[in-house]
Protein backbone atom coordinates (compact mmCIF):
# COMPACT_ATOMS: atom_id res chain seq x y z
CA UNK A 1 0.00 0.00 0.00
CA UNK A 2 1.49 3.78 -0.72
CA UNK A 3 2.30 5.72 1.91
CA UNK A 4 2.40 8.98 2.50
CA UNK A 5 5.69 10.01 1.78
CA UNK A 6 4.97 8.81 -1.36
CA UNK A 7 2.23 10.80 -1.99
CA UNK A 8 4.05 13.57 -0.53
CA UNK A 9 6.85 13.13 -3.39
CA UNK A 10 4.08 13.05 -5.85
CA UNK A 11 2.66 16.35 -4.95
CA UNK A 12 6.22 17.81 -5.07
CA UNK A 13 6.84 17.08 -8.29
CA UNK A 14 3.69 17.67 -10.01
CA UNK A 15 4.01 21.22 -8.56
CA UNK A 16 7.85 21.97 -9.28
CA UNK A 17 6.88 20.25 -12.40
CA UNK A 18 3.71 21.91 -13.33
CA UNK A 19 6.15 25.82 -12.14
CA UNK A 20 9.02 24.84 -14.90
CA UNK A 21 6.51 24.43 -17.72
CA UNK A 22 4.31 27.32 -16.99
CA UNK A 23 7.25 29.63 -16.03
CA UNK A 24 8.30 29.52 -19.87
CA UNK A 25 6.90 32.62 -21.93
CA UNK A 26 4.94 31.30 -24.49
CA UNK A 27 1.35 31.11 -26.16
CA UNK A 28 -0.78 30.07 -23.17
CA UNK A 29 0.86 33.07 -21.01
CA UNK A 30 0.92 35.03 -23.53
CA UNK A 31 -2.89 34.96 -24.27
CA UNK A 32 -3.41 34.95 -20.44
CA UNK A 33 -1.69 38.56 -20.24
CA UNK A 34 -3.10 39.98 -23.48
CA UNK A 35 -7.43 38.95 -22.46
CA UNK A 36 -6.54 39.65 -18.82
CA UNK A 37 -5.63 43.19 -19.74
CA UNK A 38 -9.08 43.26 -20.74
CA UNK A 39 -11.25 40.47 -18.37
CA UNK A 40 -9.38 40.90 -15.41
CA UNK A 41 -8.09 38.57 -12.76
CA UNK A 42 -10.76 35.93 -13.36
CA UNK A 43 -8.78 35.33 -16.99
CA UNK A 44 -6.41 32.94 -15.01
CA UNK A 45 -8.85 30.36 -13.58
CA UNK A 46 -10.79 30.02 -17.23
CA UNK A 47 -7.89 29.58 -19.03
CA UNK A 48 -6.67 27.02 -16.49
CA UNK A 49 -10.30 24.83 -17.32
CA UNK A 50 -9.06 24.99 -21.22
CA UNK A 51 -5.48 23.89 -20.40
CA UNK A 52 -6.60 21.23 -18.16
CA UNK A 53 -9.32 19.81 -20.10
CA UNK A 54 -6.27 19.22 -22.89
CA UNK A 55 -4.60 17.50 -20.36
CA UNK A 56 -7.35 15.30 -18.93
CA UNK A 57 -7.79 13.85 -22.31
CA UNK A 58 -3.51 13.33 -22.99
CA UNK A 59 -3.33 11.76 -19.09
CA UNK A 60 -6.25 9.34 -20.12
CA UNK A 61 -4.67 8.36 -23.09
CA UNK A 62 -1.29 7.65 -21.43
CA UNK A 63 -3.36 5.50 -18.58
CA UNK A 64 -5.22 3.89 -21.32
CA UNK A 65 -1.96 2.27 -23.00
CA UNK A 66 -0.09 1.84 -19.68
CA UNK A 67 -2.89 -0.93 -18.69
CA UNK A 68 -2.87 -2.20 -22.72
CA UNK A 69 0.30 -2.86 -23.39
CA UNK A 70 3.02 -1.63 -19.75
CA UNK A 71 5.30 -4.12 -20.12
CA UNK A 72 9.26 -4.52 -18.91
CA UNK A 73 10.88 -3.73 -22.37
CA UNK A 74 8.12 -0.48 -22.66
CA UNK A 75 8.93 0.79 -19.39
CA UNK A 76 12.39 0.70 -19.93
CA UNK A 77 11.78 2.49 -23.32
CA UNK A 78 9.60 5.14 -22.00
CA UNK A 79 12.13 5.38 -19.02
CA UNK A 80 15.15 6.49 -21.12
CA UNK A 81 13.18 8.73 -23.65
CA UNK A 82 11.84 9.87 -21.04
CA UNK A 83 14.88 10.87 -19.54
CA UNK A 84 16.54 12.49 -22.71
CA UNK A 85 12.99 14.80 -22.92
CA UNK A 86 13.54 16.04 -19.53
CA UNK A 87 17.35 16.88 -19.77
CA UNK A 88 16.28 19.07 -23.25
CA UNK A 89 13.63 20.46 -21.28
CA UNK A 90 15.81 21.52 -18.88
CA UNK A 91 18.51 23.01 -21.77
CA UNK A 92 15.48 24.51 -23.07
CA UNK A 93 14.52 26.21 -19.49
CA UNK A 94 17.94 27.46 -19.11
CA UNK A 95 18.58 28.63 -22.33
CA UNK A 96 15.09 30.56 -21.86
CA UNK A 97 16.68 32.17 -18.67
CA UNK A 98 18.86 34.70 -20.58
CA UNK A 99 15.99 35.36 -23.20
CA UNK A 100 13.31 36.11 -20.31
CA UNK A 101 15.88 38.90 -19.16
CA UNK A 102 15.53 41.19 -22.00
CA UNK A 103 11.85 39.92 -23.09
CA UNK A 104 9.17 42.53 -23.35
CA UNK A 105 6.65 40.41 -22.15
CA UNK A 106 3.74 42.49 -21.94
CA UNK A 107 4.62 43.61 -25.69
CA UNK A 108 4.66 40.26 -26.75
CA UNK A 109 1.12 39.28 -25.37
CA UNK A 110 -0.68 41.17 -28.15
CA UNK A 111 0.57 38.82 -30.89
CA UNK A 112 -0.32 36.14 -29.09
CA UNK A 113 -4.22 36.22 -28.49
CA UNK A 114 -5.69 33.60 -29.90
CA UNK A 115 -9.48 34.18 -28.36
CA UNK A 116 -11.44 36.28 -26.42
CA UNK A 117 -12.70 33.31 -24.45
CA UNK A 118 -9.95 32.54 -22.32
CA UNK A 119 -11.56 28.73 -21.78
CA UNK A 120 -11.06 28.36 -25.86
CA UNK A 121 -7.67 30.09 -25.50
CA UNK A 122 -6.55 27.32 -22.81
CA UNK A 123 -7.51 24.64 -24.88
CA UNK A 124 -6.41 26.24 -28.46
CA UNK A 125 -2.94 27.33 -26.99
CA UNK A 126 -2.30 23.78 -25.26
CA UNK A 127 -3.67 21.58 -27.86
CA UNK A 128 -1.86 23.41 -30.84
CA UNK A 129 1.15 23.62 -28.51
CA UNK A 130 3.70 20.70 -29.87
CA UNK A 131 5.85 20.99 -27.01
CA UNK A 132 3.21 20.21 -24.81
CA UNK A 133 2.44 17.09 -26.66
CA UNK A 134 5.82 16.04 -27.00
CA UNK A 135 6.36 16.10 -23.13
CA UNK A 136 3.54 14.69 -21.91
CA UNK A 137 3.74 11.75 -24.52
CA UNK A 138 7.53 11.23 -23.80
CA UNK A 139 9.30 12.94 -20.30
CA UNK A 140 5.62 13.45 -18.88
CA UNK A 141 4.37 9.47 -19.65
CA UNK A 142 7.86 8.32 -17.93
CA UNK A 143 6.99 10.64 -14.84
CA UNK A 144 3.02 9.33 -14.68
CA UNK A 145 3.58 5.60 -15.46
CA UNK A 146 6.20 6.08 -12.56
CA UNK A 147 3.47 7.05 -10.19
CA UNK A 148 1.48 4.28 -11.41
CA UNK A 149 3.84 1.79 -10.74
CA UNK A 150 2.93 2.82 -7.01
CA UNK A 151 -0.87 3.28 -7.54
CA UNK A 152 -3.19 5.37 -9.38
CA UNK A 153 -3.44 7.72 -6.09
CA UNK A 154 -0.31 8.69 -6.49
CA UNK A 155 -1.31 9.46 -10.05
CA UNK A 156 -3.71 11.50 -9.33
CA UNK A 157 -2.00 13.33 -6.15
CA UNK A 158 0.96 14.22 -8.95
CA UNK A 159 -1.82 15.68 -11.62
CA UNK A 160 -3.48 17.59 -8.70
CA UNK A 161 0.23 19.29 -7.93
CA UNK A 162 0.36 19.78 -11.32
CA UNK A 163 -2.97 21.61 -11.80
CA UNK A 164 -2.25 23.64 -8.70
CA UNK A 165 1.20 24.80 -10.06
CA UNK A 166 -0.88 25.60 -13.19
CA UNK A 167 -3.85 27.51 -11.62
CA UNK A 168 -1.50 29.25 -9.02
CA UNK A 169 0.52 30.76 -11.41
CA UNK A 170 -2.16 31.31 -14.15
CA UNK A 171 -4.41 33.52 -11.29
CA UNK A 172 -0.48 35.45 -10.70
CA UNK A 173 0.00 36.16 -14.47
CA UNK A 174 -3.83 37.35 -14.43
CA UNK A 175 -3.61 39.17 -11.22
CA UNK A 176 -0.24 41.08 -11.96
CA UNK A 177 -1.30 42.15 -15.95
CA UNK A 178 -4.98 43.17 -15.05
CA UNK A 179 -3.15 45.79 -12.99
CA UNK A 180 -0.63 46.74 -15.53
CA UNK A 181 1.83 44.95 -13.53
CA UNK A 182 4.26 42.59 -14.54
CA UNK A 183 4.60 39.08 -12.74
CA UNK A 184 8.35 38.86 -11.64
CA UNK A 185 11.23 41.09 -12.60
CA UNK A 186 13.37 40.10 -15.52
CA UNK A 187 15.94 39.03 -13.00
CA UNK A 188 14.00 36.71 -10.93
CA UNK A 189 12.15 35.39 -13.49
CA UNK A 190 15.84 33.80 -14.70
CA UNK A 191 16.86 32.74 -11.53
CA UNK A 192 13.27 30.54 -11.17
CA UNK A 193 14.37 29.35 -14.99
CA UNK A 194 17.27 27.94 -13.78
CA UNK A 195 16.64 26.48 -10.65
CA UNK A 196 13.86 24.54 -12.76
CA UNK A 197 16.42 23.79 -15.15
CA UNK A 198 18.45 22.24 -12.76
CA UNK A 199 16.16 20.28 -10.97
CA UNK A 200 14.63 18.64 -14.59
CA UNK A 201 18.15 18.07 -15.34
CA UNK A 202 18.50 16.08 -12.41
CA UNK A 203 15.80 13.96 -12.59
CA UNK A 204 15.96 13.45 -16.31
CA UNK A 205 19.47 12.10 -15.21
CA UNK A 206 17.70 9.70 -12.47
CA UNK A 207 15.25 8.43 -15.04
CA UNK A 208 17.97 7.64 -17.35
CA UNK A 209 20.22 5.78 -14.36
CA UNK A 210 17.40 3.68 -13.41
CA UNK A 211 15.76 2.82 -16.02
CA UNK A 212 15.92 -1.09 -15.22
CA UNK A 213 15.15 -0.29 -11.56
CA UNK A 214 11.77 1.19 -12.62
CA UNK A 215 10.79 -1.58 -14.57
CA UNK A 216 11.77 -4.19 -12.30
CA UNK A 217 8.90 -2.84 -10.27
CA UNK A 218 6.51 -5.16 -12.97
């Protein structure tokens, strides 16, 4: 049976995990700032129900083919791609650091609204988003059919940290750019790049150390 310092490691990484992705400037931020500007604070929650309804339907599908066809040799294989996704994702976060510092953000918001409906914008922005695709069905499937080695509560306890990574820092980017604010200073906003970067680097290294260890657990 789990316990609860598994579940506790869960909800740690779905959070620091669900911080490095949504930290990165791109379309789903972007569109956040630019109706925000014009909705208001509440833009962050209903773009949150798009992104996540994306999500619910990508998490499914990974569960669906873990309990088809999780095997030794398919762990293993998801395990080390898995592990190569996560250290470029974390090349890609620190590589983004240095960008971040002389972004215009708030300039770059207006090119980026998709929809007036932030709820379509969530979905449009994560569903057209490749990136988001690739990770989930590579570095992101490693990470969930980890959890469910353990049991689907942990599953779920590592989407919930992930959601309330997403949500928290959704309402921020709302918040801050409703009042003509922005988020973080240039500054910080690399620092948090790069201690994300780090930390996926890390465990993209674990993953790809360990891959027989994880599928041993079969």
């Amino acid at each position: 049976m789990i316990d609860i310092i598994d579940l506790l490691q869960a909800l740690v990484l779905g959070i620091t995990v669900g911080i490095s992705a949504a930290i990165i400037p791109g379309p789903m931020m972007f569109a956040t700032i630019g109706i925000s500007m014009k909705n208001g604070w509440r833009t962050g929650p209903w773009v949150f129900i798009g992104h996540a309804l994306v999500e619910t339907a990508i998490f499914l599908l990974i569960l669906a083919g873990a309990t088809a066809f999780l095997g030794e040799s398919v762990m293993s294989y998801i395990s080390i791609m898995g592990g190569a996704m996560m250290i470029l994702f974390a090349l890609v976060l620190i590589s983004s650091a240095k960008k971040v510092s002389t972004m215009d953000i708030s300039a770059s918001s207006g090119k980026q609204e998709l929809s007036s409906s932030p709820v379509s914008a969530g979905i449009i922005t994560s569903a057209l988003n490749p990136s988001l695709v690739i990770w989930w069905l590579t570095a992101g499937s490693a990470i969930i059919l980890q959890e469910y080695l353990l049991g689907i509560s942990a599953v779920i306890v590592f989407i919930l940290g992930h959601w309330l990574a997403d949500l928290g820092f959704l309402v921020a980017v709302s918040s801050s750019f409703s009042r003509g604010k922005e988020l973080f200073s240039p500054r910080t906003h690399e620092r948090i790049l790069y201690f994300c970067g780090a930390f996926m680097g890390v465990f993209g290294l674990w993953f790809l150390l360990n891959y027989d260890n994880l599928s041993a657990f079969l």
